[in-house]
C-alpha atoms as a PDB file:
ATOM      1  CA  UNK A   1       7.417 -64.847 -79.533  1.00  0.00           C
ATOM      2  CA  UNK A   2      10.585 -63.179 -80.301  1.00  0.00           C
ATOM      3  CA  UNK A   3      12.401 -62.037 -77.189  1.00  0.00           C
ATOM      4  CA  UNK A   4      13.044 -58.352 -78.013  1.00  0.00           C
ATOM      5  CA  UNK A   5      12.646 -54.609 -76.860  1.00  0.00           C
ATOM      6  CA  UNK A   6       9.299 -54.716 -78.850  1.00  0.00           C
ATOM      7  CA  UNK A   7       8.093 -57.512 -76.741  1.00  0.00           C
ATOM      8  CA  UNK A   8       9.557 -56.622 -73.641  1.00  0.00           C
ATOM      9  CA  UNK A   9       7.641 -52.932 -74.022  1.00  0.00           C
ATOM     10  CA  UNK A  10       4.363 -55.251 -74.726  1.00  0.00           C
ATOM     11  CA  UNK A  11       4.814 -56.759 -71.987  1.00  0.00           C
ATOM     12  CA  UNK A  12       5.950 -54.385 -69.470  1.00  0.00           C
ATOM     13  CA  UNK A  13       2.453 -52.236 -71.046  1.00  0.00           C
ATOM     14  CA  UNK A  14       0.338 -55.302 -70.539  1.00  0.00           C
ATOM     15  CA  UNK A  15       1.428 -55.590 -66.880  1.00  0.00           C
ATOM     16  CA  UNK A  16       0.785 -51.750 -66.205  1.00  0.00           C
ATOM     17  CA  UNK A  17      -2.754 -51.940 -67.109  1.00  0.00           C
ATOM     18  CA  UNK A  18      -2.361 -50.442 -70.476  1.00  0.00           C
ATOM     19  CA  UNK A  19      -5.494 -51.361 -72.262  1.00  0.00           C
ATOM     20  CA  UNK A  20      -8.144 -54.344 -72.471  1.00  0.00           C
ATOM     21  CA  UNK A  21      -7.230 -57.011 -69.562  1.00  0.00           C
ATOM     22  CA  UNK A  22      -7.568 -60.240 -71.329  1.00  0.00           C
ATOM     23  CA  UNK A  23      -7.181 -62.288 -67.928  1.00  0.00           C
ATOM     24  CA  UNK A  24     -10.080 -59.829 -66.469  1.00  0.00           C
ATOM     25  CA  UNK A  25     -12.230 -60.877 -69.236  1.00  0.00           C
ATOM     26  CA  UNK A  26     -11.851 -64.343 -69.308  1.00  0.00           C
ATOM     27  CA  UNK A  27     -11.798 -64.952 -65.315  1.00  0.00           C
ATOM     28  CA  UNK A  28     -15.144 -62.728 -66.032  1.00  0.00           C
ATOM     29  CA  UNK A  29     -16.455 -64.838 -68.798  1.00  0.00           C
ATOM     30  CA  UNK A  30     -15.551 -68.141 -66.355  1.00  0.00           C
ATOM     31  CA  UNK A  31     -17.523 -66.702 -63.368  1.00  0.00           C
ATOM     32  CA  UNK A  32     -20.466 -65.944 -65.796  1.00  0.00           C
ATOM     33  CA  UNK A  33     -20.283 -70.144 -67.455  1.00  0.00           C
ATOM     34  CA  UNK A  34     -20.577 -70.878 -63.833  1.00  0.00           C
ATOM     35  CA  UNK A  35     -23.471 -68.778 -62.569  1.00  0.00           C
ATOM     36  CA  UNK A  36     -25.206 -69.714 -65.858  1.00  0.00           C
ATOM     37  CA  UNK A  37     -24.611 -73.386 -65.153  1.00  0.00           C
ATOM     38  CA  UNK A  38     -22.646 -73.569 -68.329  1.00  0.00           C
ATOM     39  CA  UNK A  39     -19.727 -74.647 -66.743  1.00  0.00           C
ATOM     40  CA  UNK A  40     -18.756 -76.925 -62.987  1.00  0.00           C
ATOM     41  CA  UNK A  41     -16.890 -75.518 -60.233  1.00  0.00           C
ATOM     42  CA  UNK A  42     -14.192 -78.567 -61.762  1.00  0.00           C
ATOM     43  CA  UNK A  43     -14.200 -76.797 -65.257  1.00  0.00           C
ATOM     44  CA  UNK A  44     -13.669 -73.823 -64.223  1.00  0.00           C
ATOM     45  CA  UNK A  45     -10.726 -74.212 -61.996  1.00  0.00           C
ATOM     46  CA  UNK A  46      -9.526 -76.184 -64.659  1.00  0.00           C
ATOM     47  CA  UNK A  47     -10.069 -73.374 -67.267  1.00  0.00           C
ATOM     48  CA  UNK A  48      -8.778 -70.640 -65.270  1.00  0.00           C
ATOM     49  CA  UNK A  49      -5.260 -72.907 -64.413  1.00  0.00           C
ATOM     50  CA  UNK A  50      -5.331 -73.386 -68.549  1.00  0.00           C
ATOM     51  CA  UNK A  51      -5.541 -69.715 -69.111  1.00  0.00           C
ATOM     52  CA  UNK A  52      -2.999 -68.477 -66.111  1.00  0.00           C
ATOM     53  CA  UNK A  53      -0.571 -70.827 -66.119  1.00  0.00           C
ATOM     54  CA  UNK A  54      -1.011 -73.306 -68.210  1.00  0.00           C
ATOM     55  CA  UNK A  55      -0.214 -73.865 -72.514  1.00  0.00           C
ATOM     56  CA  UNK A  56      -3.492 -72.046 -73.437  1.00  0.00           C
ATOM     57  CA  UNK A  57      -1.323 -68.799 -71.379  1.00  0.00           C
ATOM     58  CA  UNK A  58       1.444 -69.240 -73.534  1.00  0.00           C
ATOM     59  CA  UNK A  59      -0.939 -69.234 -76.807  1.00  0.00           C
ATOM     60  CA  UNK A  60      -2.569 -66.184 -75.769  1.00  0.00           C
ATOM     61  CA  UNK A  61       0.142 -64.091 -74.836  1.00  0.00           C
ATOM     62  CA  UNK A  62       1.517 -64.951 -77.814  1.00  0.00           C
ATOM     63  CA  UNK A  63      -1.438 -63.712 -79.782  1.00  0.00           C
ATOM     64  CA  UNK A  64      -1.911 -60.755 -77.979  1.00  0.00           C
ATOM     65  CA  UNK A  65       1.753 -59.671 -78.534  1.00  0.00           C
ATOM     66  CA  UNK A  66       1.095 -60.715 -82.621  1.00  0.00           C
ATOM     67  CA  UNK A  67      -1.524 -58.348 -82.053  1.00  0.00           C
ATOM     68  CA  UNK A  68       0.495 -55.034 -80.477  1.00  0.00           C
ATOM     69  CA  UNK A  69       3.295 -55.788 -82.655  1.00  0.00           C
ATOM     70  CA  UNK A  70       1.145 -55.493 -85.521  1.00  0.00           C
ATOM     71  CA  UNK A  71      -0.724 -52.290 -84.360  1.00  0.00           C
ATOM     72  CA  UNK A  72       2.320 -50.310 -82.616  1.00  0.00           C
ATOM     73  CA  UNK A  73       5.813 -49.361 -82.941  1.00  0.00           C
ATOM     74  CA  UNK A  74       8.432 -49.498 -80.799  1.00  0.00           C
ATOM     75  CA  UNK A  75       8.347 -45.640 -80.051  1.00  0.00           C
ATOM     76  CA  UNK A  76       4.424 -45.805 -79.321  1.00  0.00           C
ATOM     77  CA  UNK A  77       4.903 -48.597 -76.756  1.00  0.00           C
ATOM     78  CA  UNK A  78       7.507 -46.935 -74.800  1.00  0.00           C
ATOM     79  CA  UNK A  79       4.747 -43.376 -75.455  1.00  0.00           C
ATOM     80  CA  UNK A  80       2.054 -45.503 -73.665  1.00  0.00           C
ATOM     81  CA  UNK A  81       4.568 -47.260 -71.325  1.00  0.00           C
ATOM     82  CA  UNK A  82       5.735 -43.966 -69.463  1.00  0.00           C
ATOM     83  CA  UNK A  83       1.957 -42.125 -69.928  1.00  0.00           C
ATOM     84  CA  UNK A  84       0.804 -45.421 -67.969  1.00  0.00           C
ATOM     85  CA  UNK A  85       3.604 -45.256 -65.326  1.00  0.00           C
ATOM     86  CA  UNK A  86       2.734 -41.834 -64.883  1.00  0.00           C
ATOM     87  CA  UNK A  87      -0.068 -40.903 -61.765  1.00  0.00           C
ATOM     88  CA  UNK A  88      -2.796 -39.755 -64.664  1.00  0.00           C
ATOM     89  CA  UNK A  89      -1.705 -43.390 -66.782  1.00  0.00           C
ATOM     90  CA  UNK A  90      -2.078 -45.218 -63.717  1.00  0.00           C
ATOM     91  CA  UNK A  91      -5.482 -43.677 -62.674  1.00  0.00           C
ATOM     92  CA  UNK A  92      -6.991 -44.367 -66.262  1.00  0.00           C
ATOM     93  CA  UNK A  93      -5.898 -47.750 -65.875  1.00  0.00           C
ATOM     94  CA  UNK A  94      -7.799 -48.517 -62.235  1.00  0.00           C
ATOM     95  CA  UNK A  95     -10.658 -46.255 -63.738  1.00  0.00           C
ATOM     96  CA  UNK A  96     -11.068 -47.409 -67.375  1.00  0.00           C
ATOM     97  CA  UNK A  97     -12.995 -51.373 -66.558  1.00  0.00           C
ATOM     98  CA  UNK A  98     -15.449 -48.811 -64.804  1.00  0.00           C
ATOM     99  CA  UNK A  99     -15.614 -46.617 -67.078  1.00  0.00           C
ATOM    100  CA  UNK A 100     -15.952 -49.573 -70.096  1.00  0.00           C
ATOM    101  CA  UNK A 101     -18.983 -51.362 -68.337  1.00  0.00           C
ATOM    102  CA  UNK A 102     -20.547 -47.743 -67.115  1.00  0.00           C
ATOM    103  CA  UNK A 103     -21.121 -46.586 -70.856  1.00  0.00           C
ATOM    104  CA  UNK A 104     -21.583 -50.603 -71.987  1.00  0.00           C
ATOM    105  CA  UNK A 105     -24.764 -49.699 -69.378  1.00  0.00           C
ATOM    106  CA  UNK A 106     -25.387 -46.584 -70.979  1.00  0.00           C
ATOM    107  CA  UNK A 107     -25.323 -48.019 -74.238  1.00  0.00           C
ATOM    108  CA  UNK A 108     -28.003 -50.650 -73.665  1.00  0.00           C
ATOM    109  CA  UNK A 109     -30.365 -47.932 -71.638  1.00  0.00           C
ATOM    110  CA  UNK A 110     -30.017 -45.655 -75.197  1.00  0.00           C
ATOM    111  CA  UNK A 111     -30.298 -48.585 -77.270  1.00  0.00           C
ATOM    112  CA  UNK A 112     -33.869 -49.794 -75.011  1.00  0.00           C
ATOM    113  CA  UNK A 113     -35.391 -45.843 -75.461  1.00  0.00           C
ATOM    114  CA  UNK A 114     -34.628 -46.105 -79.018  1.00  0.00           C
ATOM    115  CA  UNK A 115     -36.784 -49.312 -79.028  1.00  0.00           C
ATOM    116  CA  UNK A 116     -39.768 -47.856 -77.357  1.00  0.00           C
END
């Protein structure tokens, strides 16, 4: 990945919170293999040390910054960077996992009354 100001805002909005948190979901995803048997306490060190520090970090941080280069400009970035440094930006960013899985829940409870 090109080391530019496009990149450098993608990065500095990944680290404030700004959006999905791919690390979240995976070291979520991991936990879940675990409890489900799916995966050994072994693998799943192993796969969390590939995903934080290892090559397969590098590969997807470069695929999520394909990704934001592809869907913003240079002018929204630094929009979302300072809305995200601001107190409101930073509180939607602590809030918004909760907020994701609360209506996920939501969803499903709708989605089971439609079904009865």
């Amino acid at each position: 990945m090109p080391d530019d100001a496009i990149t450098k805002e993608i990065n500095k909005l990944r680290t404030l919170g700004g959006g999905f948190n791919i690390g979240e979901a995976i070291a979520f995803k991991i936990r879940e293999d675990v409890k489900n048997n799916d995966l050994t306490e072994a693998q799943a060190a192993e796969m969390t040390a590939y995903f934080t520090v290892g090559r397969g970090k590098r590969l997807l941080d470069n695929a999520i910054n394909s990704i934001y280069r592809r869907r913003f400009t240079l002018q929204e970035l630094k929009e979302l960077n300072r809305f995200y440094s601001s107190p409101a930006g930073r509180k939607m960013s602590a809030e918004f996992p909760v907020i994701m899985l609360q209506s996920l829940m939501a969803a499903q409870m709708v989605k089971d009354l439609a079904g009865k």
